[in-house]
C-alpha atoms as a PDB file:
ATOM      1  CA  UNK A   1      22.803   7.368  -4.683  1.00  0.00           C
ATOM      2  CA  UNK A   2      24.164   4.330  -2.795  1.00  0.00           C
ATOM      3  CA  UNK A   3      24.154   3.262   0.374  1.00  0.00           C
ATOM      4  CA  UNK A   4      28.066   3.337   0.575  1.00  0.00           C
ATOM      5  CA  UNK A   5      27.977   6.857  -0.121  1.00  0.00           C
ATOM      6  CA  UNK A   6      25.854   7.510   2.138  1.00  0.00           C
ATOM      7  CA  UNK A   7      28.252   5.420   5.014  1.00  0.00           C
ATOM      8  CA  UNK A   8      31.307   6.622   3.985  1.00  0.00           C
ATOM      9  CA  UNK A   9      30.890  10.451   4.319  1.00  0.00           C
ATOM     10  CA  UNK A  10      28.925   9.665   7.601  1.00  0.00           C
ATOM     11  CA  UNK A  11      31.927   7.659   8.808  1.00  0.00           C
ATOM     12  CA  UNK A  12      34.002  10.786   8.125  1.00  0.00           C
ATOM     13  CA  UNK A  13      31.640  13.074  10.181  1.00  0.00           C
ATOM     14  CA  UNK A  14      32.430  10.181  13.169  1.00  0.00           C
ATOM     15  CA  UNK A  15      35.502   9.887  12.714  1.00  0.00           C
ATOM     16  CA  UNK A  16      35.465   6.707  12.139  1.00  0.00           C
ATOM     17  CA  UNK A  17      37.626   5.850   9.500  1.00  0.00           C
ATOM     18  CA  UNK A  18      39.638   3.282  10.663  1.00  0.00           C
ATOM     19  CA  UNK A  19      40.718   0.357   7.876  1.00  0.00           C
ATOM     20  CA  UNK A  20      39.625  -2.261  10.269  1.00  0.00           C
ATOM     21  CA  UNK A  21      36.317  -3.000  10.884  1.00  0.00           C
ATOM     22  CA  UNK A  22      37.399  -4.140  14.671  1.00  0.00           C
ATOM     23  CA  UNK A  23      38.383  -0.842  15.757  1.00  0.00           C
ATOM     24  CA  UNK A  24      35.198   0.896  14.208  1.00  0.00           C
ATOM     25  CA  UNK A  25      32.981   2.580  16.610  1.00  0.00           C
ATOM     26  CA  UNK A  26      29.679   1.694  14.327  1.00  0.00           C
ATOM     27  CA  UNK A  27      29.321  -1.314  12.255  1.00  0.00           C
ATOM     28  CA  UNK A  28      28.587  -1.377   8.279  1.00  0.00           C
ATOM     29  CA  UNK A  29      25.605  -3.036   9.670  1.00  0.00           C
ATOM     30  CA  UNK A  30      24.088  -0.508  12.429  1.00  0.00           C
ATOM     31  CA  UNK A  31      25.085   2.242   9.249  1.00  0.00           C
ATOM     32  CA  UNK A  32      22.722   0.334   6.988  1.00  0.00           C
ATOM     33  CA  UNK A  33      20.211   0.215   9.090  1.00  0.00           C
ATOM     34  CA  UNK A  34      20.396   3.479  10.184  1.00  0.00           C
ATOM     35  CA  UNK A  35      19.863   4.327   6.086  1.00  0.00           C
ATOM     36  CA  UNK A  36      16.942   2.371   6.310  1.00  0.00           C
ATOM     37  CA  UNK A  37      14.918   4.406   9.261  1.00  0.00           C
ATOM     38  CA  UNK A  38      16.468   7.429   7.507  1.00  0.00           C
ATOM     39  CA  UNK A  39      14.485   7.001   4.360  1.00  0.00           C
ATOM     40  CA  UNK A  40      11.649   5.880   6.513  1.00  0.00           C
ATOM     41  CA  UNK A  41      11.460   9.557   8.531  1.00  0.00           C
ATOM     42  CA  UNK A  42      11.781  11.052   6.099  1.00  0.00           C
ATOM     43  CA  UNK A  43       8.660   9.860   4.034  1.00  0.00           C
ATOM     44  CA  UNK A  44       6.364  10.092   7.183  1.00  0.00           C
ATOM     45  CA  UNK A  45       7.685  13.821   7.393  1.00  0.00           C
ATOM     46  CA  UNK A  46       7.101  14.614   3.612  1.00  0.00           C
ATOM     47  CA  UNK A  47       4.634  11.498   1.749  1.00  0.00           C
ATOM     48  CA  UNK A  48       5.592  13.025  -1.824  1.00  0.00           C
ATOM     49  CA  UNK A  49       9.337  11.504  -1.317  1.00  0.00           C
ATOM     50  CA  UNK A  50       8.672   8.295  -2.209  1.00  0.00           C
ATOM     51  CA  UNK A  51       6.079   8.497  -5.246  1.00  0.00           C
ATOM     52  CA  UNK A  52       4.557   5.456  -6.895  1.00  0.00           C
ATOM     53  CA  UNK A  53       2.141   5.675 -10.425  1.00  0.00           C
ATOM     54  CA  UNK A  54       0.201   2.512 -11.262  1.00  0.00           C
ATOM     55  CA  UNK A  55      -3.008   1.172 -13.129  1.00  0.00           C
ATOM     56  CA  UNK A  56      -5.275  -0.118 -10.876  1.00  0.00           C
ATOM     57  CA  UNK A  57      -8.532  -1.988 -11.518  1.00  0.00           C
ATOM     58  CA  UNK A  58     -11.189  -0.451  -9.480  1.00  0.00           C
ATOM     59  CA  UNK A  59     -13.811  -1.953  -6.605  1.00  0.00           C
ATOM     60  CA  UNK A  60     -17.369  -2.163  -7.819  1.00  0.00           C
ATOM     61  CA  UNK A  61     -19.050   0.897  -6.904  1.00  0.00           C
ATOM     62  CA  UNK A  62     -17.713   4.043  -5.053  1.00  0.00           C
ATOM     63  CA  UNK A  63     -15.130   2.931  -2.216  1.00  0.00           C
ATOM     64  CA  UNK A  64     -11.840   2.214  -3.556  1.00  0.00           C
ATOM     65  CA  UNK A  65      -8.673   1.486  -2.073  1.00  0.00           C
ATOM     66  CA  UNK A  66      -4.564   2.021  -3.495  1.00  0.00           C
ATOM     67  CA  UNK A  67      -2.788  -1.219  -3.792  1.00  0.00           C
ATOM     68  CA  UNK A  68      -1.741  -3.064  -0.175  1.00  0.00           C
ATOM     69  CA  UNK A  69       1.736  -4.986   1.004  1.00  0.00           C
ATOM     70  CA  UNK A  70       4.356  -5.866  -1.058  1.00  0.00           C
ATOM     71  CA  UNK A  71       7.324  -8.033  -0.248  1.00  0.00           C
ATOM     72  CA  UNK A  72      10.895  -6.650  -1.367  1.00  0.00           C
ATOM     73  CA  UNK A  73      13.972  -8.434   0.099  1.00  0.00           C
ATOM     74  CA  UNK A  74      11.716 -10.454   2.756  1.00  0.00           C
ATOM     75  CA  UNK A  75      10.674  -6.963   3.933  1.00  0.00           C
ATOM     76  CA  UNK A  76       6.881  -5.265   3.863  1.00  0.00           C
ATOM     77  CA  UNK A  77       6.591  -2.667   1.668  1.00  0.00           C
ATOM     78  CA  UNK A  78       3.047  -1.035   2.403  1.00  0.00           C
ATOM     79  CA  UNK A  79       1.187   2.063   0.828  1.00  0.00           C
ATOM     80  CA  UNK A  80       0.973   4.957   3.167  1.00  0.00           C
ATOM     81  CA  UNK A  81      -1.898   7.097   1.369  1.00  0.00           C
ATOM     82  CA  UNK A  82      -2.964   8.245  -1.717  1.00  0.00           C
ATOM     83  CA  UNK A  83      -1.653  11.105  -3.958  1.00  0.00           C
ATOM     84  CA  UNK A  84      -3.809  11.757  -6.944  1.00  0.00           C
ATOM     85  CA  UNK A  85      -5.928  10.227  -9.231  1.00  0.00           C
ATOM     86  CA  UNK A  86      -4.632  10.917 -12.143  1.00  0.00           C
ATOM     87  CA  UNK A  87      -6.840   9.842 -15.465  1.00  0.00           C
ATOM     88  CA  UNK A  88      -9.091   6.897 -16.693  1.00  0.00           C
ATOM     89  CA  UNK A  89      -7.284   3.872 -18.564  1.00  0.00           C
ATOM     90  CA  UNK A  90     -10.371   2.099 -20.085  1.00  0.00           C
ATOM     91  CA  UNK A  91     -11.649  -1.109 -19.004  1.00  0.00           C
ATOM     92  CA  UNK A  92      -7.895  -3.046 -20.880  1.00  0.00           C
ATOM     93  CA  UNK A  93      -5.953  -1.216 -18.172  1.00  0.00           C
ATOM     94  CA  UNK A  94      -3.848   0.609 -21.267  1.00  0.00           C
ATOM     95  CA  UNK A  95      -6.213   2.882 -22.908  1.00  0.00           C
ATOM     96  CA  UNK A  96      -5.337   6.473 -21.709  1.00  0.00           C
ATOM     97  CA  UNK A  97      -8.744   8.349 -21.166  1.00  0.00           C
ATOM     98  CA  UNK A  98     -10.477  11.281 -19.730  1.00  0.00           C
ATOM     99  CA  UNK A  99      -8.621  13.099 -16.469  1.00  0.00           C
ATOM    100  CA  UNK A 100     -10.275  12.636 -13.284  1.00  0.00           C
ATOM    101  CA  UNK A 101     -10.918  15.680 -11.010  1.00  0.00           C
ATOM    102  CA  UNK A 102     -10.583  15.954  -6.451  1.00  0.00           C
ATOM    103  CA  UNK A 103     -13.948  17.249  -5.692  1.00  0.00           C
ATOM    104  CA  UNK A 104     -15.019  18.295  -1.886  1.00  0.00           C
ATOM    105  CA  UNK A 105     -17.550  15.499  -0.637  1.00  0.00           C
ATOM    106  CA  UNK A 106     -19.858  17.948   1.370  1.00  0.00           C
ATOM    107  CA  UNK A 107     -20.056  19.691  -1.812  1.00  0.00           C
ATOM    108  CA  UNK A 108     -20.521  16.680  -3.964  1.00  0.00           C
ATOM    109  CA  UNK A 109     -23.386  15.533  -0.859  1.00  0.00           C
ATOM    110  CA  UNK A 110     -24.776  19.154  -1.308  1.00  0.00           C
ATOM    111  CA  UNK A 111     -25.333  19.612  -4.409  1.00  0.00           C
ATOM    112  CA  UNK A 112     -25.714  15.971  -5.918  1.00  0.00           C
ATOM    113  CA  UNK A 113     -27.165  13.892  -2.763  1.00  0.00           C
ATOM    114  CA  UNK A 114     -27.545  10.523  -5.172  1.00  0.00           C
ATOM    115  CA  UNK A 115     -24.159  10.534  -6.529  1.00  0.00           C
ATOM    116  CA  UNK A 116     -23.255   7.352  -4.981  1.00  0.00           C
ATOM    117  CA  UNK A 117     -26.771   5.269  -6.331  1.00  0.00           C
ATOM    118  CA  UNK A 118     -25.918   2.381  -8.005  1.00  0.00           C
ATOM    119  CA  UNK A 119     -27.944   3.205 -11.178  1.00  0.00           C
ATOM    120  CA  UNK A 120     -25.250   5.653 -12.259  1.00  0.00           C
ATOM    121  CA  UNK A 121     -22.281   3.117 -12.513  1.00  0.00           C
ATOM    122  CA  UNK A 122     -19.941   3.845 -15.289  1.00  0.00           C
ATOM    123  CA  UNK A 123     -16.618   2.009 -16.134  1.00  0.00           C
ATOM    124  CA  UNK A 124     -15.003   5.746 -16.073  1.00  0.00           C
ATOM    125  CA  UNK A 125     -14.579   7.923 -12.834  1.00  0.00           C
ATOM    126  CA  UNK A 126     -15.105  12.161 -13.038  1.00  0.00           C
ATOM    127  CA  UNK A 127     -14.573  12.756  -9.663  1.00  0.00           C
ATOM    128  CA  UNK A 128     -12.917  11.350  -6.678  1.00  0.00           C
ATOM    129  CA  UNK A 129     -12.560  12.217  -3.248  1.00  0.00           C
ATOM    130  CA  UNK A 130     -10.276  12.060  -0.453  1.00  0.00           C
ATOM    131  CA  UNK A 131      -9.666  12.395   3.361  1.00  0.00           C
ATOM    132  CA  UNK A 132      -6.631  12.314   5.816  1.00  0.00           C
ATOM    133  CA  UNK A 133      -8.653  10.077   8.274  1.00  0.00           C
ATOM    134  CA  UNK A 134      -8.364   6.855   5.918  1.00  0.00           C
ATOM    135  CA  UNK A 135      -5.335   7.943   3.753  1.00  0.00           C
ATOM    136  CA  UNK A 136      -5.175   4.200   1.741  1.00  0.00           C
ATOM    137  CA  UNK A 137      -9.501   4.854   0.742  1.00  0.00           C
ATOM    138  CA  UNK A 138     -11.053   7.056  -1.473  1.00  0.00           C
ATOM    139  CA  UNK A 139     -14.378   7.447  -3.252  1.00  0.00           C
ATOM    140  CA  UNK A 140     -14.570   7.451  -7.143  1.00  0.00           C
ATOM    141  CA  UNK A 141     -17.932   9.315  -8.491  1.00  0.00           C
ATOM    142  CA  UNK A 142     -19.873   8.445 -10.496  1.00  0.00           C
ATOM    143  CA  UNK A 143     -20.041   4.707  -9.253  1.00  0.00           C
ATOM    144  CA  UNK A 144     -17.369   1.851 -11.261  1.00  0.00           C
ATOM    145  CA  UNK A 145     -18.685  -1.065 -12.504  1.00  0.00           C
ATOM    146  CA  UNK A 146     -15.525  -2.879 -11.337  1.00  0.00           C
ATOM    147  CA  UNK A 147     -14.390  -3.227 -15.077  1.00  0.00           C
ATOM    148  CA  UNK A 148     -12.497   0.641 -14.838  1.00  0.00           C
ATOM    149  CA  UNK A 149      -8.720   1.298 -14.744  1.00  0.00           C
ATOM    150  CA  UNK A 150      -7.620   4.115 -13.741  1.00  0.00           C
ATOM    151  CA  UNK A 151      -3.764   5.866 -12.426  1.00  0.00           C
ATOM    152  CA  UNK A 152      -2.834   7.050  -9.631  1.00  0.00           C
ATOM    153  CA  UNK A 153      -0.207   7.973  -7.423  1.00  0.00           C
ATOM    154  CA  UNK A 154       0.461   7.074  -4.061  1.00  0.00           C
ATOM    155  CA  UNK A 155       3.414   7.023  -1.169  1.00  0.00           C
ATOM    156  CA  UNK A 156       4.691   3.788  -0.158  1.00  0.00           C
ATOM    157  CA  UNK A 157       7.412   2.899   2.706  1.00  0.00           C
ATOM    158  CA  UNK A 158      11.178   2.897   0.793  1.00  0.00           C
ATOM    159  CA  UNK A 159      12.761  -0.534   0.355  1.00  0.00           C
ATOM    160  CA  UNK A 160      14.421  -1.575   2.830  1.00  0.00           C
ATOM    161  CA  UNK A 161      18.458  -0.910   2.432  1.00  0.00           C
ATOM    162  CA  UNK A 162      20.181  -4.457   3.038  1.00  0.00           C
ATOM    163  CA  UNK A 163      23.586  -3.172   1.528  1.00  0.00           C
ATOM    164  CA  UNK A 164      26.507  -1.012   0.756  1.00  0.00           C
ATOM    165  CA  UNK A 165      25.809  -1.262  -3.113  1.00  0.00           C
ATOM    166  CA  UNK A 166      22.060  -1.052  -2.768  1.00  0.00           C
ATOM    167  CA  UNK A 167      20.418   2.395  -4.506  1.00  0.00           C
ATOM    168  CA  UNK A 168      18.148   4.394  -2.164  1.00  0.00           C
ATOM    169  CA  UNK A 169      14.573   4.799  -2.980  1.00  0.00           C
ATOM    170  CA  UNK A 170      14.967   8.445  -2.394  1.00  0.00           C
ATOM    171  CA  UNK A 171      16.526  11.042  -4.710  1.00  0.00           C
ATOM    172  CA  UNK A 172      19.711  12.311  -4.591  1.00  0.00           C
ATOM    173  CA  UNK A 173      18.348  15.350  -3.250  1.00  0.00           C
ATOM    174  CA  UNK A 174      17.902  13.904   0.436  1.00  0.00           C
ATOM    175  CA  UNK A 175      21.477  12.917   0.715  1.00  0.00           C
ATOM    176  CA  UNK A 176      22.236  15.253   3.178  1.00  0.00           C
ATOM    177  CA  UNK A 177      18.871  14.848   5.313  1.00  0.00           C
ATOM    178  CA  UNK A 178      20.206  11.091   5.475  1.00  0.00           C
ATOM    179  CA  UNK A 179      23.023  11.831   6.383  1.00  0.00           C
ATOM    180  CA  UNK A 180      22.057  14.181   8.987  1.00  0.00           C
ATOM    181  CA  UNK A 181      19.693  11.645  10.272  1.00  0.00           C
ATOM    182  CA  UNK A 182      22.640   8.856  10.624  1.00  0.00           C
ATOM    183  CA  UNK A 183      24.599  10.458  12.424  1.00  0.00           C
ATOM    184  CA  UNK A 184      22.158  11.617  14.316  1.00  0.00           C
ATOM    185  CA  UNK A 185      21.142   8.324  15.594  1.00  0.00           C
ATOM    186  CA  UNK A 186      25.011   7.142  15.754  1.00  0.00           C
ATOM    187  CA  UNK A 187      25.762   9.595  17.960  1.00  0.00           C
ATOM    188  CA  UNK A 188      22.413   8.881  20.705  1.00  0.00           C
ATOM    189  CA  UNK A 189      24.023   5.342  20.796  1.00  0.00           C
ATOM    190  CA  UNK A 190      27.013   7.133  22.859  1.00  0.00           C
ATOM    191  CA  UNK A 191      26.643   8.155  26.454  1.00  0.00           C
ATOM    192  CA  UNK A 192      27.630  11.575  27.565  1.00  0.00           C
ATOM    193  CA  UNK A 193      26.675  15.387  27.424  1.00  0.00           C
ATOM    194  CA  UNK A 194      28.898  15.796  24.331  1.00  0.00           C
ATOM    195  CA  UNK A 195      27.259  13.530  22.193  1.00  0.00           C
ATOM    196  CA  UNK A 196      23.637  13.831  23.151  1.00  0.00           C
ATOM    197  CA  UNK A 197      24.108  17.470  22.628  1.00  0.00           C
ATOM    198  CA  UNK A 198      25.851  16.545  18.652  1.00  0.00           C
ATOM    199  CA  UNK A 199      22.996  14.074  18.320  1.00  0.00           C
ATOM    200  CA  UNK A 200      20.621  16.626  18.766  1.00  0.00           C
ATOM    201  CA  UNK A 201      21.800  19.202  16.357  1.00  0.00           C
ATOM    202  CA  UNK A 202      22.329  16.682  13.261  1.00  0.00           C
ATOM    203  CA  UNK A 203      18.540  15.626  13.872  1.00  0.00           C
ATOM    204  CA  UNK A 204      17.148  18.797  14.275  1.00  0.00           C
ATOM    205  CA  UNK A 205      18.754  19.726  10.694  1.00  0.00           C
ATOM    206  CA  UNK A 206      17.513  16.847   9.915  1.00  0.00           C
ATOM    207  CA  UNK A 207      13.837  18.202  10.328  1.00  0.00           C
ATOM    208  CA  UNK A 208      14.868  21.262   8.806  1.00  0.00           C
ATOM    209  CA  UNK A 209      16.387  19.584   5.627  1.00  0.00           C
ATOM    210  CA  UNK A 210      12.968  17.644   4.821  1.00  0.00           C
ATOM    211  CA  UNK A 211      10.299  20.001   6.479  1.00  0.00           C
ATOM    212  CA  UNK A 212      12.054  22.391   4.844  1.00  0.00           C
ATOM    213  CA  UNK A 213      11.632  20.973   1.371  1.00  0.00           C
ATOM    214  CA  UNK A 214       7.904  20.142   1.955  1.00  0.00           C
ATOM    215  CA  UNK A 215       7.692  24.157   2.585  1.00  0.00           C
ATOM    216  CA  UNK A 216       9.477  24.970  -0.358  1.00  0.00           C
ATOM    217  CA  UNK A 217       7.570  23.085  -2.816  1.00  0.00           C
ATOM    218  CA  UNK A 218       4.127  24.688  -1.277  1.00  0.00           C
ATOM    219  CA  UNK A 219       5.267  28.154  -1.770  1.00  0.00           C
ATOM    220  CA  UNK A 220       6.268  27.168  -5.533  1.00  0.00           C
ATOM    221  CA  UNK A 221       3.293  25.273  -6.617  1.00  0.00           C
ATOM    222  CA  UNK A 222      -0.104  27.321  -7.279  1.00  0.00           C
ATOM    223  CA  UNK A 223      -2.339  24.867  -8.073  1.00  0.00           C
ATOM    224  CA  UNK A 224      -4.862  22.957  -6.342  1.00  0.00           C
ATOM    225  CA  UNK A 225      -6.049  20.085  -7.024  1.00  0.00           C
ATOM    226  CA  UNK A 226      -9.288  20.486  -5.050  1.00  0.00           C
ATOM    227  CA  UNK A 227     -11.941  21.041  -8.053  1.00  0.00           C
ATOM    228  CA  UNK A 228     -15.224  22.868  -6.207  1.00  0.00           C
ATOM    229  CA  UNK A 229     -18.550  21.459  -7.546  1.00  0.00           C
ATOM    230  CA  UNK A 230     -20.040  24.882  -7.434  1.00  0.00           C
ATOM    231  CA  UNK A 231     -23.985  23.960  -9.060  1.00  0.00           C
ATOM    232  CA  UNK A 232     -26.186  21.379  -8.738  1.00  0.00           C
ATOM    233  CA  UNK A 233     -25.308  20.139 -12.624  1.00  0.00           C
ATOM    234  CA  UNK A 234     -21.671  20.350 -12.211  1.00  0.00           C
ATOM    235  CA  UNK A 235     -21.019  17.086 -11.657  1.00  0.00           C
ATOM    236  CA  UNK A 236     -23.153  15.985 -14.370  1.00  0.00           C
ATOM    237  CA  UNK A 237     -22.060  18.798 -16.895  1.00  0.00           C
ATOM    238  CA  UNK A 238     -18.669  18.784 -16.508  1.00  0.00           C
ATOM    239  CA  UNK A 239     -17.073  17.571 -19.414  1.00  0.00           C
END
């Protein structure tokens, strides 16, 4: 999906068609933009629209962090939190190895007090753990070496939209939540009971479009990945 798609149906919604760009209520420009906090909304509202996989190296020992700031068209893109920690990739960064489980700390603590001692360092991760608190840092068990790889997945802030040609980091799928959103915002930039009223509507659908997708893909996914260490050996044991 482009960002000229995106413009010209919201143009139409405006009414703001007109052939020359002097008699146009809202610039290419202010549209573009708009795109731009669209796709940003929307992410903060649901983190698993903008996924990223990569093979990190890991931190020696058991605090680990997903990859920083990037620059993409002179614009910061920054990693919001981590996903999932998906499987070891040897100490080359390309040998696919052994999946890597979410465990609950204040099991983990429970159960396994020493899991963090340096004498059990290993180049491959079991377990790793995860809070909302610090969303960019996790813990890896049993304690890296620094020489591991491993994948993961994370949410980082969509590129930044600098024109009408340029694909959005979303899928096609949020079209109409960006949409919604753009006009949204078009409209607050007029004064008057009409269009605050319009403005209001389009961004409440708005919510409903991408809240309502975060719902949706609750209900239809069973699975947890929260693995319960549930005896003092499991952590060990678990193969």
């Amino acid at each position: 999906m482009k960002a000229g798609d995106v413009i010209t149906r919201a143009r139409a919604t405006l009414l703001d068609v007109s052939e020359s760009d002097s008699e146009r209520r809202w610039t290419d420009r202010e549209l573009i933009d708009l795109i731009s906090s669209a796709q940003r909304a929307a992410v903060v509202l649901d983190p698993s629209a903008n996924p990223r996989t990569e093979v990190i190296q890991l931190s020696r020992g058991v605090v680990q962090k997903v990859p920083g700031i990037s620059v993409v068209r002179n614009q910061k893109i920054q990693s919001i939190s981590l996903t999932q920690v998906v499987r070891n990739m040897g100490t080359d960064g390309q040998t696919a190895g052994r999946a890597v489980r979410r465990v609950d700390q204040h099991v983990l603590d429970r159960h396994m007090p020493n899991w963090s001692s340096a004498d059990r360092e290993s180049d491959e991760v079991r377990h790793w753990m995860w809070t909302e608190d610090q969303p960019r840092i996790w813990f890896c068990d049993p304690p890296n070496t620094g020489e591991g790889h491993v994948e993961i997945t994370y949410v980082e802030t969509p590129e930044p939209v600098t024109g009408e040609d340029d694909e959005l980091s979303l899928g096609d799928h949020f079209e109409p939540a960006i949409h919604e959103y753009v006009v949204a915002m078009a409209l607050s930039k007029d004064v008057g009971a009409y269009s605050s009223r319009h403005a209001q509507e389009f961004y409440s659908r708005f919510l409903q479009l991408v809240t309502g997708k975060v719902e949706s893909r609750r209900h239809r996914d069973p699975r947890s990945q929260l693995h319960r260490v549930g005896n003092p050996g499991a952590a060990e044991a678990d193969d």
